[in-house]
Protein backbone atom coordinates (compact mmCIF):
# COMPACT_ATOMS: atom_id res chain seq x y z
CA UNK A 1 20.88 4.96 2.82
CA UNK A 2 20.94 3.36 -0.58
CA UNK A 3 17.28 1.97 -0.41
CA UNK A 4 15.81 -0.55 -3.20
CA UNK A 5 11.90 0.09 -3.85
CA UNK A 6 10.17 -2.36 -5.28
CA UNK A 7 6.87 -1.83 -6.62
CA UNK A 8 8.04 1.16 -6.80
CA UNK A 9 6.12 2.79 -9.49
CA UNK A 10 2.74 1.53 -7.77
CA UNK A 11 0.41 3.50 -5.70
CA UNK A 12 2.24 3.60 -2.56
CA UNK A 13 5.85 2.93 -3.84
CA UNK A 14 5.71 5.58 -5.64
CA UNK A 15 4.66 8.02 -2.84
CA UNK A 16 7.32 6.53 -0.52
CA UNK A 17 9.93 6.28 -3.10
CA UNK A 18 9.19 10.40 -3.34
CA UNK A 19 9.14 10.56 0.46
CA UNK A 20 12.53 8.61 0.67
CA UNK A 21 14.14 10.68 -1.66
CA UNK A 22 12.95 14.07 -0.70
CA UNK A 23 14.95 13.16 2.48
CA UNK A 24 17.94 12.18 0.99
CA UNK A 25 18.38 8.56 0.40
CA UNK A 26 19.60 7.08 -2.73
CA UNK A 27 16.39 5.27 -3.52
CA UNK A 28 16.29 2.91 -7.01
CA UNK A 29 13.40 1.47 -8.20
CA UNK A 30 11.93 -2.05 -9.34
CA UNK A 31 8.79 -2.82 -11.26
CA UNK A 32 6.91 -4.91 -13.51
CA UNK A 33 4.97 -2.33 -14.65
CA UNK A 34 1.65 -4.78 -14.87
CA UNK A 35 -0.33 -2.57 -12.95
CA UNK A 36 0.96 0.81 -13.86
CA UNK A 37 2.90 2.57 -16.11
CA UNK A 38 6.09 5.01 -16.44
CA UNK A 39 3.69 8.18 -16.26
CA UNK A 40 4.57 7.47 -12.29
CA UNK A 41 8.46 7.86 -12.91
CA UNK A 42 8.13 11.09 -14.95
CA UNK A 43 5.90 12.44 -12.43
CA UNK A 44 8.58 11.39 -9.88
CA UNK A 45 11.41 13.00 -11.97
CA UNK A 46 9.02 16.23 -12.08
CA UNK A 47 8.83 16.09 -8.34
CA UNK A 48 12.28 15.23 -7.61
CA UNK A 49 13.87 17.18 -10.66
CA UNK A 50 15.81 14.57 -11.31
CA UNK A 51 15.63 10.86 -12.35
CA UNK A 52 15.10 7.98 -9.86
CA UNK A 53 16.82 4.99 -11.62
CA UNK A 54 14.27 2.39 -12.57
CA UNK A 55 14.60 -1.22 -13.18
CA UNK A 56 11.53 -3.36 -15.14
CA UNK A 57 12.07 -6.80 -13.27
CA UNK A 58 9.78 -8.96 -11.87
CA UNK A 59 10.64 -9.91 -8.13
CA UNK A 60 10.01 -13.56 -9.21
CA UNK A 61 12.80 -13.45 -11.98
CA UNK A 62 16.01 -14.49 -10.04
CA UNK A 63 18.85 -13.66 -12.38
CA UNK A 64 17.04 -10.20 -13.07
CA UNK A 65 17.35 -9.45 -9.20
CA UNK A 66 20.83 -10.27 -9.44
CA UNK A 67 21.42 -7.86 -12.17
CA UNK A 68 19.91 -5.08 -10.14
CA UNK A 69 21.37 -6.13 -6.45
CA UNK A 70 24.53 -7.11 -8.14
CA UNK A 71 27.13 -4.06 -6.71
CA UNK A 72 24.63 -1.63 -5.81
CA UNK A 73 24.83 -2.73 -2.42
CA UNK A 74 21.93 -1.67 -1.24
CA UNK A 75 21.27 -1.23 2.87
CA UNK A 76 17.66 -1.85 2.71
CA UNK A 77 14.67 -2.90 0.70
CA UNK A 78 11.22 -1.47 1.36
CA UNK A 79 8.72 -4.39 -0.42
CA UNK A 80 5.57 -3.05 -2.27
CA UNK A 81 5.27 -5.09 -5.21
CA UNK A 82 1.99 -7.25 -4.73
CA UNK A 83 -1.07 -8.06 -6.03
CA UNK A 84 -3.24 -5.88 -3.84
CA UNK A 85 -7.79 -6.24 -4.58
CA UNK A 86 -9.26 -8.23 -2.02
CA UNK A 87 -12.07 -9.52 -4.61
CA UNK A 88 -10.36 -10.24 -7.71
CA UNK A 89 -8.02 -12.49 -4.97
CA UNK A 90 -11.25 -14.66 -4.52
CA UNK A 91 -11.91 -15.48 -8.05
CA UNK A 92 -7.81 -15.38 -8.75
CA UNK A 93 -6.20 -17.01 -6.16
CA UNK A 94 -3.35 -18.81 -7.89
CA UNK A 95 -2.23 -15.74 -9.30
CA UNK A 96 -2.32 -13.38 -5.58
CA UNK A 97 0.21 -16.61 -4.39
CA UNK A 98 2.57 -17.00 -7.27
CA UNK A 99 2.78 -12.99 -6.97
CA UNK A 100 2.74 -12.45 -3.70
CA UNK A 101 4.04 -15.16 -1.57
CA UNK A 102 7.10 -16.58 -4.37
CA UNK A 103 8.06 -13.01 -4.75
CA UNK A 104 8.47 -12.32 -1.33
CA UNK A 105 10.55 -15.91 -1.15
CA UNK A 106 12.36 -15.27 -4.35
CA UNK A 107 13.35 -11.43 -3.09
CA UNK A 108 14.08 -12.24 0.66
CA UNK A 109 16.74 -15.17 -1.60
CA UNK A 110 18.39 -12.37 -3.49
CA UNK A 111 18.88 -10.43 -0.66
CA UNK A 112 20.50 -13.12 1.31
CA UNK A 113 22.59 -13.97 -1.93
CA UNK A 114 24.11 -9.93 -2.03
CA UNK A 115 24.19 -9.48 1.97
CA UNK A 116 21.05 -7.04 2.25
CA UNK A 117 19.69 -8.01 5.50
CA UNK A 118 16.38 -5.13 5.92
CA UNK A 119 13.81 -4.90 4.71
CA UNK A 120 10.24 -2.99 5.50
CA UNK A 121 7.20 -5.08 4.66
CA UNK A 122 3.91 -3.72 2.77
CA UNK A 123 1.37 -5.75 4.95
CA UNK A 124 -2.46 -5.08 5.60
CA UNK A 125 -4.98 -4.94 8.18
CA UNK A 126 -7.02 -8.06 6.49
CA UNK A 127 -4.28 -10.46 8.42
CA UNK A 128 -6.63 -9.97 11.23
CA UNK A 129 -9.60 -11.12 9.49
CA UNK A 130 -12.64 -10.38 10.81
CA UNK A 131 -12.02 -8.87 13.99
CA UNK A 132 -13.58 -9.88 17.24
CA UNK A 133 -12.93 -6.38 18.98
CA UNK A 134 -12.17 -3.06 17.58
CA UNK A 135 -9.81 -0.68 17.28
CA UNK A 136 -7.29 -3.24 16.10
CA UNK A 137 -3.98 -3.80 17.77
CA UNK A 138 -1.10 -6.00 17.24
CA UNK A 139 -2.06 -8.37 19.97
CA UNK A 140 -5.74 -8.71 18.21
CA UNK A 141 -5.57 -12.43 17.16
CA UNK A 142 -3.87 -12.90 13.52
CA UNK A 143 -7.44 -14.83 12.02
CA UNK A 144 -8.31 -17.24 9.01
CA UNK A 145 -7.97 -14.58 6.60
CA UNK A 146 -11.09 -13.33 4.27
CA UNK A 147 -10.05 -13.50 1.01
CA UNK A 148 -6.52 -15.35 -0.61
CA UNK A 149 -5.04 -11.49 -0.80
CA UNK A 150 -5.21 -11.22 3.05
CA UNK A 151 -3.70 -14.90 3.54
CA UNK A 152 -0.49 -14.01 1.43
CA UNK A 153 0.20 -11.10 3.80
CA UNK A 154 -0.16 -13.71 6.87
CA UNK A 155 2.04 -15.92 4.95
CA UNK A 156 4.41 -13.33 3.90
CA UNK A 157 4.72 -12.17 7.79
CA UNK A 158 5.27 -15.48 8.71
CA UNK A 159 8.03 -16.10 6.03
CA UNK A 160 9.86 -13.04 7.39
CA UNK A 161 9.56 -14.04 10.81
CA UNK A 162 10.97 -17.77 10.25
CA UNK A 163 13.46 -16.11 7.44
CA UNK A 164 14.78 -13.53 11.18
CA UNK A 165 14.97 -16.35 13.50
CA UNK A 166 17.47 -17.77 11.09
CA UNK A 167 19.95 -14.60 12.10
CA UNK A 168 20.28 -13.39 8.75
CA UNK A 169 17.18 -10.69 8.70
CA UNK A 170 15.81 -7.43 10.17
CA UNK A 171 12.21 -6.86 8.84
CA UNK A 172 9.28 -4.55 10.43
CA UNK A 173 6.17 -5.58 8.78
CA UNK A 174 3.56 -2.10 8.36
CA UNK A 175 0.30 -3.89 8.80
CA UNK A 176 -1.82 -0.54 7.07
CA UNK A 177 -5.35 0.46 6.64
CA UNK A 178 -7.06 1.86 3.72
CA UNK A 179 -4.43 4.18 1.80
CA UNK A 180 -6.04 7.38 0.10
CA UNK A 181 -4.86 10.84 -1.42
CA UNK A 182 -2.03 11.48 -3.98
CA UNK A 183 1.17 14.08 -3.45
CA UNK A 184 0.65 17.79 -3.19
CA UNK A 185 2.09 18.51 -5.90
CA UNK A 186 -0.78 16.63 -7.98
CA UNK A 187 1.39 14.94 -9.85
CA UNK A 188 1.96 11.49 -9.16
CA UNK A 189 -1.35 9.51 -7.22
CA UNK A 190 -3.51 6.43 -7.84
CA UNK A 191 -3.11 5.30 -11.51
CA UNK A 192 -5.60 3.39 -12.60
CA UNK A 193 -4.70 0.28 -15.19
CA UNK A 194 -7.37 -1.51 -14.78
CA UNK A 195 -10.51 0.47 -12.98
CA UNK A 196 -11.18 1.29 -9.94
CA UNK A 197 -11.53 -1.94 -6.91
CA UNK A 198 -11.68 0.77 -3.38
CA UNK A 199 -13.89 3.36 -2.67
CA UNK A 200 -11.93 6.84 -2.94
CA UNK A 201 -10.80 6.20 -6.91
CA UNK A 202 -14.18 5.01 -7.55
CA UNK A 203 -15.82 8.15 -5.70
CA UNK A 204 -13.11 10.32 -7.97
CA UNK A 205 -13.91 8.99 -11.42
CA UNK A 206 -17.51 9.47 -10.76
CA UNK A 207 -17.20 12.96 -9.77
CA UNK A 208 -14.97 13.52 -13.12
CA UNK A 209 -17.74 11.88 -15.30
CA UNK A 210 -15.24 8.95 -16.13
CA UNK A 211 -17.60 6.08 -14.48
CA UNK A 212 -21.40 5.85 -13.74
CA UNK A 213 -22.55 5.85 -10.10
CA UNK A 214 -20.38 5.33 -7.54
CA UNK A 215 -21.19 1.16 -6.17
CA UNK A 216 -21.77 1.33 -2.45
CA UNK A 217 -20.98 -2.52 -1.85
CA UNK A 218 -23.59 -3.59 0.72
CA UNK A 219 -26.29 -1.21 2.83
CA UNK A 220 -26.80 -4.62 5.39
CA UNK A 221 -23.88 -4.54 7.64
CA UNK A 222 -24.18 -4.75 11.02
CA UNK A 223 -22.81 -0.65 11.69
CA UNK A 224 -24.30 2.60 12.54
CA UNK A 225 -25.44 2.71 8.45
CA UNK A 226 -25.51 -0.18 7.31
CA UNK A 227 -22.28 0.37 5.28
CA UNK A 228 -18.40 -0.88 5.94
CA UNK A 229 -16.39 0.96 8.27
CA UNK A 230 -13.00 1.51 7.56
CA UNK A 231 -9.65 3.22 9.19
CA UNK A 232 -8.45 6.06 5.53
CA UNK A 233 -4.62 6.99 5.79
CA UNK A 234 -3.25 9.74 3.77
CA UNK A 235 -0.68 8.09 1.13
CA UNK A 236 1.58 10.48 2.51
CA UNK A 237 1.28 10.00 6.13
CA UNK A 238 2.19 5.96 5.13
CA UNK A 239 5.16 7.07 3.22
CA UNK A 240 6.39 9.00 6.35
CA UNK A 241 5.40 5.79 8.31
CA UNK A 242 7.92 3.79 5.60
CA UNK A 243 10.70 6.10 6.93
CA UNK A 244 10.15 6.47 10.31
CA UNK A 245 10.24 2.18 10.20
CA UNK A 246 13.86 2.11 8.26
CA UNK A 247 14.86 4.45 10.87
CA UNK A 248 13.96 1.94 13.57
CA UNK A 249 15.33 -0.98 11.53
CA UNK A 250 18.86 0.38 10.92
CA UNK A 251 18.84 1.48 15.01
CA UNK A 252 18.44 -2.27 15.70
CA UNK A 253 21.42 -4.61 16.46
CA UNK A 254 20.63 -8.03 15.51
CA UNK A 255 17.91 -10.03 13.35
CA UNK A 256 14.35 -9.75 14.46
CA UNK A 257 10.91 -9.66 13.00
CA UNK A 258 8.29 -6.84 14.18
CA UNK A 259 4.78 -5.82 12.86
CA UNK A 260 2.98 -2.57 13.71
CA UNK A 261 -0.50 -1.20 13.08
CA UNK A 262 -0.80 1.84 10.88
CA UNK A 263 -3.56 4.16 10.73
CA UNK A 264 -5.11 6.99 12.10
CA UNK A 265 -7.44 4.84 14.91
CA UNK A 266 -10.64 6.44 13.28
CA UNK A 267 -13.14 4.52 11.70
CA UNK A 268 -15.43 5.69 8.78
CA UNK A 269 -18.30 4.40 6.92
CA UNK A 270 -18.46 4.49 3.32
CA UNK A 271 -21.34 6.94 3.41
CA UNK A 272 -19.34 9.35 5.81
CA UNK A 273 -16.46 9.14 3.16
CA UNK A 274 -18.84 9.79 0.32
CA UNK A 275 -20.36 12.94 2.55
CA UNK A 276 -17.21 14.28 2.82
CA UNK A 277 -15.18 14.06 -0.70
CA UNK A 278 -18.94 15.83 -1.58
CA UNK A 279 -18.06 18.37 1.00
CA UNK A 280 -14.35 19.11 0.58
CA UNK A 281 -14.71 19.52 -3.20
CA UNK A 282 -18.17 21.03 -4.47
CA UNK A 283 -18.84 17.86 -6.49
CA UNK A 284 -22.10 15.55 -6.13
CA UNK A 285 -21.76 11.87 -6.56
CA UNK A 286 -24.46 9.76 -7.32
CA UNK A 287 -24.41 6.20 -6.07
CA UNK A 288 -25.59 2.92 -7.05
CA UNK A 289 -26.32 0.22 -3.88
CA UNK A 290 -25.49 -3.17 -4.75
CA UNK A 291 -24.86 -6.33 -3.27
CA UNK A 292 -21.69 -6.95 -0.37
CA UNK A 293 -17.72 -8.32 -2.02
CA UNK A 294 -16.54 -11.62 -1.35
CA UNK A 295 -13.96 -11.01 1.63
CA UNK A 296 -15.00 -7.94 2.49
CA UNK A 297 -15.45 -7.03 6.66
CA UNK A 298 -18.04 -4.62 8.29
CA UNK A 299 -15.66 -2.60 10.16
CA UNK A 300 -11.97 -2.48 10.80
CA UNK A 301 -10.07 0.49 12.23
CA UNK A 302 -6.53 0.64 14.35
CA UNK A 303 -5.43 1.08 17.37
CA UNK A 304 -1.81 3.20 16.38
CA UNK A 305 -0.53 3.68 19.81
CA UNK A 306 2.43 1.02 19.26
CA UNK A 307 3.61 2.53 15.76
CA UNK A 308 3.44 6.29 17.75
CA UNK A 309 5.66 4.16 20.50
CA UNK A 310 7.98 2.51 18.53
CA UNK A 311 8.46 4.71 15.71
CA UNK A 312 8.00 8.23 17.08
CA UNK A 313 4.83 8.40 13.98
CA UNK A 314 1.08 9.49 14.07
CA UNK A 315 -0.78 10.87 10.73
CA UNK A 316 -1.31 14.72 10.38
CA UNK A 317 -3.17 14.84 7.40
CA UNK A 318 -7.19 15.20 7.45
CA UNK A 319 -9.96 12.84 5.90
CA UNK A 320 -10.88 15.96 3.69
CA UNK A 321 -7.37 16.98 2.90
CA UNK A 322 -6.89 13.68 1.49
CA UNK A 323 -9.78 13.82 -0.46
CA UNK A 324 -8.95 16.92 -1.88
CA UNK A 325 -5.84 15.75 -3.45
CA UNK A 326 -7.45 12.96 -4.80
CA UNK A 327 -9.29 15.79 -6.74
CA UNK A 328 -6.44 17.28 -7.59
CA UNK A 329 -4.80 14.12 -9.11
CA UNK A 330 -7.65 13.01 -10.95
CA UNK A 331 -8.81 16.21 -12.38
CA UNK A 332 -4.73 16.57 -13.88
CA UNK A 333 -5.37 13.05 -15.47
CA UNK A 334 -7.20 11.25 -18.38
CA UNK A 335 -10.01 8.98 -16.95
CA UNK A 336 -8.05 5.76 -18.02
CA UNK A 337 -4.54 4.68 -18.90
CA UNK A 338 -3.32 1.28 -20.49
CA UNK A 339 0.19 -0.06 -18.93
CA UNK A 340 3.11 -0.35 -20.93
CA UNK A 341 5.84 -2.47 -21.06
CA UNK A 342 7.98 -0.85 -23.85
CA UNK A 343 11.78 -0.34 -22.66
C-alpha cells in the first residue's frame, strides 16, 4: 500500500513508519518537526537502508497537504501527529485543540479533496476518563474526559465517526495505553525535545545521570501502593497493532467507523515499573515523591480481547524487554536534543 504517516518522525510514527516499511509498503512521511527532530529519519534510513521520503508540513496548512497528497495517491493515512502530555493540556488547552482537533478536520478535508478514504486513528485510553470498572473495554462508557488532551481524542473519534456516516470514510480508531521501549536496533526511540512528561523516559534519564530523581507523581491513590496503575505497551507491539488495523480497514467494503482497545490487559503501578527497569538493567534510580498531575487517573488498564478478535493482534514483548531497550536507546543518545526546523 502507498501509506501517508503523519507525525511520522514522532515517537510512535516513527516506530510504525519502520514497522510499515519493513513489510513492504511504500510509506512517506509528514511532520512539523516541533516536537522532534530529523535524527528520527536518519535513524530510519539506518534501519531501513534507505530513505523514507519526508515532508515538513503542518496538518493544519491546507495548500501544503495538497502539495504532498497531490498525485501520490496514497491508499491510506495512519494519523499520529498530535499534541500528546496530559498536563501541559491543562495549563495549554487552546493549543491541544487548534493542534489536535483542526488538524484532524483540516487532514480528514484533504483526504476527501484527493479521494483517500482510510485512515487509522492515534487515540488514547483517557477517552474513558476515569473509569468506573476495570480492565477497560470498548463498551466501558466514553466519560467527561480528565484533561483537554483526552477530550480532543473524544472529539477526534467523534469527527471520524460523523465524517463515515457521510459514506466517504473508513477509519479504525486504536484507543492505546501507555507506549514504552524503542526499536531493537537502538536506533530510533523516544526523543526528547522538551524533557521528559511519562514515567519510562523520566526513569531512563535518571538512570543515565541526565535528570535528578525520578518524580513519582502522587503516593495517595486509592491502589495496592498508593501509586497510579497503568496498562505499558511495547512501541513495537503498537506498531504491529497499526498494521494489523490497515489490514482490517482495506478488507472492509464500505464506510464505517470502529475503535479498539490496545494493550496488553495488565496493569502496573509506577513503583512495580520502577522495580523492574532497576531489575532488567543493573541501574538504581532514586526517586523524589511529589504531589499528584492535573488529569491524571489512579488506574487504567485494557481489556484487549476485541483488538485479538478483530485484528488477529496480542503483544509479545515483556515489561522488562521493553525496558531494556529503553536502555539501549538512551544510553546511544545525548541526554537532550533541541528540534530543528532547517530544510
Amino acid at each position: 500500500m502507498k501509506l501517508l504517516v503523519t507525525g511520522g518522525a514522532g515517537y510512535i510514527g516513527s516506530h510504525t513508519t519502520a514497522f510499515l516499511a519493513e513489510a513492504g509498503h511504500d510509506v512517506a512521511v509528514l511532520d512539523n518537526l516541533s516536537r522532534t527532530n530529523r535524527s528520527v529519519l536518519a535513524g530510519l534510513a539506518d534501519i531501513l537502508g534507505r530513505s523514507v521520503p519526508f515532508f515538513q508540513t503542518d496538518v493544519r496548512d491546507a495548500k501544503g497537504l495538497d502539495r504532498v497528497f497531490e498525485g501520490r495517491g496514497f491508499d491510506a493515512v495512519l494519523h499520529f501527529a498530535a499534541l500528546k502530555a496530559v498536563g501541559e493540556s491543562v495549563h495549554r488547552p487552546a493549543a491541544f485543540y487548534d493542534n489536535n482537533v483542526a488538524g484532524t478536520v483540516s487532514l480528514l478535508e484533504a483526504m476527501d479533496r484527493h479521494g483517500c478514504d482510510s485512515i487509522v486513528f492515534s487515540s488514547s485510553c483517557t477517552v474513558y476518563g476515569e473509569p468506573d470498572t476495570l480492565p477497560v473495554t470498548e463498551e466501558s462508557p466514553i466519560k467527561p474526559a480528565t484533561s483537554p488532551y483526552g477530550a480532543t481524542k473524544q472529539m477526534c473519534e467523534r469527527i471520524l465517526a460523523d465524517v463515515a456516516a457521510t459514506g466517504r470514510v473508513r477509519s479504525i480508531s486504536l484507543r492505546y495505553f501507555n507506549p514504552i521501549g524503542a526499536h531493537p536496533s537502538g536506533k530510533i526511540g523516544e526523543l526528547l525535545v522538551d524533557g521528559p512528561s511519562n514515567l519510562v523516559p523520566y526513569l531512563a534519564r535518571a538512570a543515565a545521570g541526565a535528570t535528578g530523581p525520578v518524580p513519582v507523581f502522587g503516593t495517595d491513590y486509592p491502589t495496592p501502593d498508593g501509586t497510579a496503575i497503568r496498562d505499558y505497551i511495547d512501541i513495537m507491539d503498537l506498531a504491529e497493532a497499526h498494521g494489523a488495523a490497515l489490514g482490517r480497514l482495506v478488507s472492509r467494503v464500505g464506510a464505517s467507523s470502529e475503535a479498539i482497545n490496545v494493550g496488553t490487559g495488565t496493569g502496573r503501578s509506577v513503583f512495580e515499573v520502577i522495580a523492574a527497569f532497576e531489575h532488567a538493567t543493573g541501574v538504581s534510580v532514586p526517586t523524589n515523591h511529589v504531589a499528584r498531575r492535573s488529569g491524571d487517573v489512579p488506574a487504567v488498564w485494557a481489556d484487549p480481547a476485541v483488538a485479538e478478535s478483530l485484528l488477529g493482534w496480542r503483544t509479545k514483548r515483556t515489561l522488562e524487554q521493553s525496558l531494556r531497550t529503553v536502555w539501549q536507546w538512551q544510553t546511544r543518545t545525548t541526554p537532550a536534543a533541541q528540534p530543528s526546523d532547517a530544510p
